[in-house]
N, C-alpha and C. Protein backbone atom coordinates (compact mmCIF):
# COMPACT_ATOMS: atom_id res chain seq x y z
N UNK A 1 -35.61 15.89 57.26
CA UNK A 1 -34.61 16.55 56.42
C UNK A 1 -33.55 15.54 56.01
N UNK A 2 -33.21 15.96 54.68
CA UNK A 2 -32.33 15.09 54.08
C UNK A 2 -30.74 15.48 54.18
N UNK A 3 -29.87 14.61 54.30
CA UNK A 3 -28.95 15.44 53.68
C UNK A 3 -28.00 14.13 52.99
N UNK A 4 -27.12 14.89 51.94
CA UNK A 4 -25.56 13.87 51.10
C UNK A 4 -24.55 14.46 51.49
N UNK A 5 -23.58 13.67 52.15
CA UNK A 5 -22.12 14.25 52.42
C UNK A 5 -21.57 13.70 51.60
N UNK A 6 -20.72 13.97 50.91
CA UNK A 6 -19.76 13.93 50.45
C UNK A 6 -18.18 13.31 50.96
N UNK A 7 -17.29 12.72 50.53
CA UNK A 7 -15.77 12.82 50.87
C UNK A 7 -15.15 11.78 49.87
N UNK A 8 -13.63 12.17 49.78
CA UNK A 8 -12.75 11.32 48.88
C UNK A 8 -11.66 12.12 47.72
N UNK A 9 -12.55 13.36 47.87
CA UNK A 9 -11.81 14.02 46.56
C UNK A 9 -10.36 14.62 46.95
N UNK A 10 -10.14 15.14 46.02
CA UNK A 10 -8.35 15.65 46.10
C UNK A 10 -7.23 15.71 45.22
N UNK A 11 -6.18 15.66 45.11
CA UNK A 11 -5.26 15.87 44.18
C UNK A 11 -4.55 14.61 43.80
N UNK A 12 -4.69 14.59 43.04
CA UNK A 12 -3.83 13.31 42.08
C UNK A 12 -3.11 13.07 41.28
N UNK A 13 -2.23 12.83 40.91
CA UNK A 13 -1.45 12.47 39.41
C UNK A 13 -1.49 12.09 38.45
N UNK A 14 -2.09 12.40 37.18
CA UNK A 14 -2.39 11.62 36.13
C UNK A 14 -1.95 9.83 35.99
N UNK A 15 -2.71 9.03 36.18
CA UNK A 15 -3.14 7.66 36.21
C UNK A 15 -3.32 6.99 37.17
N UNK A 16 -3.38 8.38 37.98
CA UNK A 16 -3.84 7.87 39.48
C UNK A 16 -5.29 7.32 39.92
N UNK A 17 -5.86 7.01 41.43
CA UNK A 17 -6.96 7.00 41.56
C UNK A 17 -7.35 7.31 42.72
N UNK A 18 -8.78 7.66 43.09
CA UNK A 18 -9.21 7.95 44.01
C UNK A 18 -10.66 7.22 44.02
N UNK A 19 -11.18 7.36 45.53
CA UNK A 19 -12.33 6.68 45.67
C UNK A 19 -13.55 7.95 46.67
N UNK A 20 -14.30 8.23 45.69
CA UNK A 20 -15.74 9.13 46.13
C UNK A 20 -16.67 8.27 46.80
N UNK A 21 -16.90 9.07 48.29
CA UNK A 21 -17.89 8.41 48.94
C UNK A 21 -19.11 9.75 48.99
N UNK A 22 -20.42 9.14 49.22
CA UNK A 22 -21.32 9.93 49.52
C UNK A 22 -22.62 9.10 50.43
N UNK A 23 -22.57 9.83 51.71
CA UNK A 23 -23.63 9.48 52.67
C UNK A 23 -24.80 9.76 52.46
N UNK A 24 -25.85 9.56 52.25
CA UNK A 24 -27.15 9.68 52.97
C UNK A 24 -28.19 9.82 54.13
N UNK A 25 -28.13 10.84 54.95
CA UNK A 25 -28.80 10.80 56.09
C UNK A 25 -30.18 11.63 56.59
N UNK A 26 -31.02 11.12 57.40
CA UNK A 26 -32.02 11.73 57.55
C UNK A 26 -33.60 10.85 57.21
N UNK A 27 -34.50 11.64 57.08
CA UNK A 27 -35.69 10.79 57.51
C UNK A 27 -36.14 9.65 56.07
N UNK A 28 -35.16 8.76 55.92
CA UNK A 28 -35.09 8.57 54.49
C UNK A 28 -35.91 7.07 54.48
N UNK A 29 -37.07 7.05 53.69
CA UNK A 29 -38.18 6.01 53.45
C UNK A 29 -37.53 4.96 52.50
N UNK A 30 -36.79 5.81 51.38
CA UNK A 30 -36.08 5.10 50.53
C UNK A 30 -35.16 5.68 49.59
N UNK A 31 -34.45 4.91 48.69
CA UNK A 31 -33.50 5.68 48.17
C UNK A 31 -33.40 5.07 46.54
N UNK A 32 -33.83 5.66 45.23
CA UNK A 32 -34.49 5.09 44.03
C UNK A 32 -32.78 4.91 43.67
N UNK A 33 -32.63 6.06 42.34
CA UNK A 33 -31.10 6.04 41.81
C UNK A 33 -30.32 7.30 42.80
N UNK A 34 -28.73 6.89 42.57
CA UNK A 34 -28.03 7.68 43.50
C UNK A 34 -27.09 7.48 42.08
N UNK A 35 -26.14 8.48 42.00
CA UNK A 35 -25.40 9.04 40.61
C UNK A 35 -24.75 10.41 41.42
N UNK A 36 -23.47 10.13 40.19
CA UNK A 36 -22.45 11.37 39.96
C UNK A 36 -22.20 12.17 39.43
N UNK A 37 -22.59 13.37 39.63
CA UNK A 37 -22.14 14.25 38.47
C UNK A 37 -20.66 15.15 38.90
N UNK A 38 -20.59 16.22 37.76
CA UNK A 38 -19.56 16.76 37.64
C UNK A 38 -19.54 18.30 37.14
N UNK A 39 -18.50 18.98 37.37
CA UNK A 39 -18.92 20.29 36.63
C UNK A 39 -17.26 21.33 36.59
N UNK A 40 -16.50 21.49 35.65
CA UNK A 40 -15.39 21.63 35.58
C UNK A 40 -15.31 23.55 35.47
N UNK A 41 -14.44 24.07 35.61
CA UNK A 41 -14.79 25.69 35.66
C UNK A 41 -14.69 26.03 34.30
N UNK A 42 -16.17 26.84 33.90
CA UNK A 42 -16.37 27.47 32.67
C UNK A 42 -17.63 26.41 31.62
N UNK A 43 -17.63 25.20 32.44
CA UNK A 43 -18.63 24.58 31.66
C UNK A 43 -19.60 23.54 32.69
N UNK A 44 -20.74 23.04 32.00
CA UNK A 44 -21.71 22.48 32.46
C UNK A 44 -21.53 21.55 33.64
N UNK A 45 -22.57 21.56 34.73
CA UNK A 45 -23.07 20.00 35.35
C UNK A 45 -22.92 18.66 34.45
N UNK A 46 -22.36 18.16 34.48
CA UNK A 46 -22.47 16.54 33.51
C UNK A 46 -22.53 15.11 34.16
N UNK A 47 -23.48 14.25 33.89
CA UNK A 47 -23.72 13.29 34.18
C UNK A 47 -22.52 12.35 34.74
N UNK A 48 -21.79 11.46 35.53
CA UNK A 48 -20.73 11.06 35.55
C UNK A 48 -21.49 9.68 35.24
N UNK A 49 -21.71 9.11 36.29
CA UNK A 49 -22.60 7.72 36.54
C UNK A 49 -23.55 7.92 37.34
N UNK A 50 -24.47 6.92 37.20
CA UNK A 50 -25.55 6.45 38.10
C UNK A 50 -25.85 4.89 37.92
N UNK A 51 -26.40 4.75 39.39
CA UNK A 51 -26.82 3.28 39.77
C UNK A 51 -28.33 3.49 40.11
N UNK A 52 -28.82 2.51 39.71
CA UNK A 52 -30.42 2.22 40.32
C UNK A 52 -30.32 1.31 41.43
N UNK A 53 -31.38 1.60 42.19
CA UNK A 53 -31.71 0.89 42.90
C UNK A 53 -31.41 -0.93 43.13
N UNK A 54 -31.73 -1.15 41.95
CA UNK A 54 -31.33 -2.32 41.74
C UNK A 54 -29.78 -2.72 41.53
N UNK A 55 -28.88 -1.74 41.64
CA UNK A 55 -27.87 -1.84 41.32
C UNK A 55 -27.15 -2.01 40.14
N UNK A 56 -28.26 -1.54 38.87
CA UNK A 56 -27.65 -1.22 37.93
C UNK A 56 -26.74 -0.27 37.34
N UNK A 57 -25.91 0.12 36.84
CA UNK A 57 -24.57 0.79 36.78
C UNK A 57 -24.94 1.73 35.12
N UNK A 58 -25.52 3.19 34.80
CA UNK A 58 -25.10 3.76 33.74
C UNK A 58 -23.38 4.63 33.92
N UNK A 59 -22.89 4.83 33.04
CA UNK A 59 -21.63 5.50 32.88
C UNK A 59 -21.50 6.71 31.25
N UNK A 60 -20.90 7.55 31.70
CA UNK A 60 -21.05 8.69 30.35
C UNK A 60 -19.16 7.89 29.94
N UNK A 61 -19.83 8.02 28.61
CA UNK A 61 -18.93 7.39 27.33
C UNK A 61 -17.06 8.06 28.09
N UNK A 62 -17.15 9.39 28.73
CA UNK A 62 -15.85 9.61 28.93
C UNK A 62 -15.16 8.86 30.12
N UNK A 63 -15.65 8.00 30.76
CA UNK A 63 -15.24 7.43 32.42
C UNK A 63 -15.77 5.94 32.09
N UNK A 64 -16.03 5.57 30.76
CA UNK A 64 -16.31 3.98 31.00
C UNK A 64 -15.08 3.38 30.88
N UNK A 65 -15.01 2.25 31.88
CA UNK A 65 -13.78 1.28 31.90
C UNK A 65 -13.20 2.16 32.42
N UNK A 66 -13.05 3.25 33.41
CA UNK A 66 -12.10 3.48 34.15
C UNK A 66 -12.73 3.97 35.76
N UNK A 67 -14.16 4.04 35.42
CA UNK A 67 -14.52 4.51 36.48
C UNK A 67 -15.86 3.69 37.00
N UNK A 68 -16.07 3.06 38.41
CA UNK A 68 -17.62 1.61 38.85
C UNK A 68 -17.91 2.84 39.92
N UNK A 69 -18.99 3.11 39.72
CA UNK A 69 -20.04 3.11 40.40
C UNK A 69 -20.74 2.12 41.22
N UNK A 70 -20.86 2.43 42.63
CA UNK A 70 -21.65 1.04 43.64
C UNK A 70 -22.07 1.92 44.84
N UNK A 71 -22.89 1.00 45.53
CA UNK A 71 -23.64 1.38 46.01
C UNK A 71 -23.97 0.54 47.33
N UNK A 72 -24.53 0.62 48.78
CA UNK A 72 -24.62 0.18 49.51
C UNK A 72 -25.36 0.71 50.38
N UNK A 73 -26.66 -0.29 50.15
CA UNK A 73 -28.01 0.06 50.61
C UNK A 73 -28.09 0.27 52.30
N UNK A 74 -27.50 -0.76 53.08
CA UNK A 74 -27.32 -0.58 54.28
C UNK A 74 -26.93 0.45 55.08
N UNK A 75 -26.15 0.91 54.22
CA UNK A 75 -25.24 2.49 54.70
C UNK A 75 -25.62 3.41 54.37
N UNK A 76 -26.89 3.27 53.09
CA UNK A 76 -27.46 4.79 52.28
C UNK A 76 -26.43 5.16 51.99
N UNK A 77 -25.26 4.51 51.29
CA UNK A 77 -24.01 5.36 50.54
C UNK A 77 -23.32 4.75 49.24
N UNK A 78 -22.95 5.64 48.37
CA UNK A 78 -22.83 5.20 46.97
C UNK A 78 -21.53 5.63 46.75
N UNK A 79 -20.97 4.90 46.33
CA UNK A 79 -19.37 5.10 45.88
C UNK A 79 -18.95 5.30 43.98
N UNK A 80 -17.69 6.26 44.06
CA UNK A 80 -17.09 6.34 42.92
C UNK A 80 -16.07 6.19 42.79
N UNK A 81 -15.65 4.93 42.32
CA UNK A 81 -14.26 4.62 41.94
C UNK A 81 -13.37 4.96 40.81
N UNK A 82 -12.61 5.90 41.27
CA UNK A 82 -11.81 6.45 39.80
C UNK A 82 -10.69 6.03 39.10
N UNK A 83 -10.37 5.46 38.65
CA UNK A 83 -9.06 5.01 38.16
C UNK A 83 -8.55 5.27 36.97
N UNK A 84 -7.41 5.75 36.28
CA UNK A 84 -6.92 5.74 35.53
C UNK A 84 -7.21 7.25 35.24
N UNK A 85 -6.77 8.16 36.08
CA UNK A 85 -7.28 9.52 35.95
C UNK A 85 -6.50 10.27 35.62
N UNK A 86 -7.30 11.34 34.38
CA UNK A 86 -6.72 12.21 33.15
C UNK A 86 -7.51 13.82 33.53
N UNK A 87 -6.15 14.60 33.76
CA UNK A 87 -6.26 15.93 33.72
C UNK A 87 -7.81 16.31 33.38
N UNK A 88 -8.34 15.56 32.57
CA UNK A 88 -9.25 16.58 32.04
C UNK A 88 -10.85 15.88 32.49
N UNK A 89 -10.15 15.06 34.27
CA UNK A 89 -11.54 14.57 35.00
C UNK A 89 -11.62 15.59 36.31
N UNK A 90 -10.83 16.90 36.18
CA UNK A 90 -10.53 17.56 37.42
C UNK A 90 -11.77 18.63 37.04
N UNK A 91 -12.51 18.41 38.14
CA UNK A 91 -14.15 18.81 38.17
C UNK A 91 -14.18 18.94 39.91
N UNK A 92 -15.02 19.42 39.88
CA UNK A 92 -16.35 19.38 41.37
C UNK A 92 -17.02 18.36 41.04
N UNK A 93 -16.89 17.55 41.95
CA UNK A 93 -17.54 16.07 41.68
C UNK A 93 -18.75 16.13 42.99
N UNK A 94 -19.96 16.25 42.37
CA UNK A 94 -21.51 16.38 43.28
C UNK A 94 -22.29 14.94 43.29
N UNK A 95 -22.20 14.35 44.19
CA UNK A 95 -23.68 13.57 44.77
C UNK A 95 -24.89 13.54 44.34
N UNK A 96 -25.83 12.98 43.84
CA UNK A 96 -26.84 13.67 43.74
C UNK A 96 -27.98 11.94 43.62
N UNK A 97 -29.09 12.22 44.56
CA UNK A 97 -29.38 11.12 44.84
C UNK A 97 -31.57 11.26 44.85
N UNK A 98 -32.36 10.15 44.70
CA UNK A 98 -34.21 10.29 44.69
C UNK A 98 -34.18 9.75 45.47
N UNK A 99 -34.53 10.36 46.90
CA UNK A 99 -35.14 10.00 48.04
C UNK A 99 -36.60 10.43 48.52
N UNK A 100 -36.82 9.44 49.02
CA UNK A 100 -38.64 9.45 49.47
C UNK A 100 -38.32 9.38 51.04
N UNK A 101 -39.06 10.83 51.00
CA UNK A 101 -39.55 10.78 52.78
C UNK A 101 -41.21 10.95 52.99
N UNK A 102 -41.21 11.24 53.83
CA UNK A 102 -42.73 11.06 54.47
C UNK A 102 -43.41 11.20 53.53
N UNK A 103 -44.38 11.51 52.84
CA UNK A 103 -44.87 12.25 52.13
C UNK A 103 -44.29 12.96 50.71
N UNK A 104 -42.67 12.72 50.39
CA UNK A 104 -42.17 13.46 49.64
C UNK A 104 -41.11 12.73 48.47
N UNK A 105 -40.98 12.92 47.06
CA UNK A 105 -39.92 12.30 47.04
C UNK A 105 -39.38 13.56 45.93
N UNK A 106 -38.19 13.54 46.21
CA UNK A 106 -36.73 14.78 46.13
C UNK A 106 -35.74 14.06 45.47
N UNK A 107 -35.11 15.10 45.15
CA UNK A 107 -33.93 15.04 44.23
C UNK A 107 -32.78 15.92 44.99
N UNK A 108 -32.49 15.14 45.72
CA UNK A 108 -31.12 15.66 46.72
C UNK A 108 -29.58 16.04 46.14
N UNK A 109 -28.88 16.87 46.95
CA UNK A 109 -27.72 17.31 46.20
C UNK A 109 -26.77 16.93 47.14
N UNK A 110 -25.54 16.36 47.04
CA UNK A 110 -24.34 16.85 48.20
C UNK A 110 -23.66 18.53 47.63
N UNK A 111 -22.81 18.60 48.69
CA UNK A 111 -22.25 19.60 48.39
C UNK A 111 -21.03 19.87 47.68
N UNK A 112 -20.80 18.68 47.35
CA UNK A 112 -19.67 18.72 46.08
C UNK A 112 -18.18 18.54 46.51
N UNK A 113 -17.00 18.06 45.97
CA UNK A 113 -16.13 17.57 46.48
C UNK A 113 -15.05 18.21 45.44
N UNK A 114 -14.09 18.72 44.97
CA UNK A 114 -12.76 19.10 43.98
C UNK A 114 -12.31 17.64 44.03
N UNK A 115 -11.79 17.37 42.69
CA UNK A 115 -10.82 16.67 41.75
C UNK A 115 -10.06 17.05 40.64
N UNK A 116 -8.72 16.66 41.62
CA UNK A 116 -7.73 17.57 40.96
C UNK A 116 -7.42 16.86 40.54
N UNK A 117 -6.90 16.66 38.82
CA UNK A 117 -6.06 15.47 38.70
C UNK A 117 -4.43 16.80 37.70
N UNK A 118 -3.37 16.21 38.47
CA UNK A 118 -2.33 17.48 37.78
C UNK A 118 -0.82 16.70 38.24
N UNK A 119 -0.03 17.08 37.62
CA UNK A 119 1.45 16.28 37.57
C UNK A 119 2.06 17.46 38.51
């Protein structure tokens, strides 16, 4: 069994920042891309970032240049660095990671974290 924890989120001040962590634990063979999404009340799941394996870095057009994505294979944990944060990044910020176990490979969820960003 797999699981993503989550931690980091919370309340902030417009141009503030915060830093999203998310664990990986369990019978884990490997770990492909690990990525962020988001989902604000009244509208969609949305892509934040993702990293590959290789440590390549995508970002959605609203969080580039303010927000790195990384990752750290040793720890099975992927980080989101937020900076320069605008009211309108205050979402449920979810984990979401392709792991291969025995026999299986999944599309794992954490359980999601609040980001508040508010004066």
């Amino acid at each position: 069994q797999v699981q993503l924890v989550e931690s980091g989120g919370g309340l902030v001040q417009p141009g503030g920042s915060l830093r999203l962590s998310c664990a990986a634990s369990g019978s884990i063979l490997s770990i492909h891309f690990m990525g962020w999404y988001r989902q604000a009340p009244g509208k969609q799941r949305e892509l934040v970032a993702i990293i590959s394996s290789d440590g390549s870095p995508n970002y959605a057009g609203s969080v580039k240049g303010r927000f790195t994505i990384s990752r750290d294979n040793a720890k099975n944990t992927v980080y989101l660095q937020m900076n320069s944060l605008k009211p309108e990044d205050t979402a449920v910020y979810y984990c979401n990671a392709g792991i291969s176990t025995i026999g299986t490979l999944y599309d794992y969820w954490g359980q999601g974290t609040q980001v508040t960003v508010s004066s």
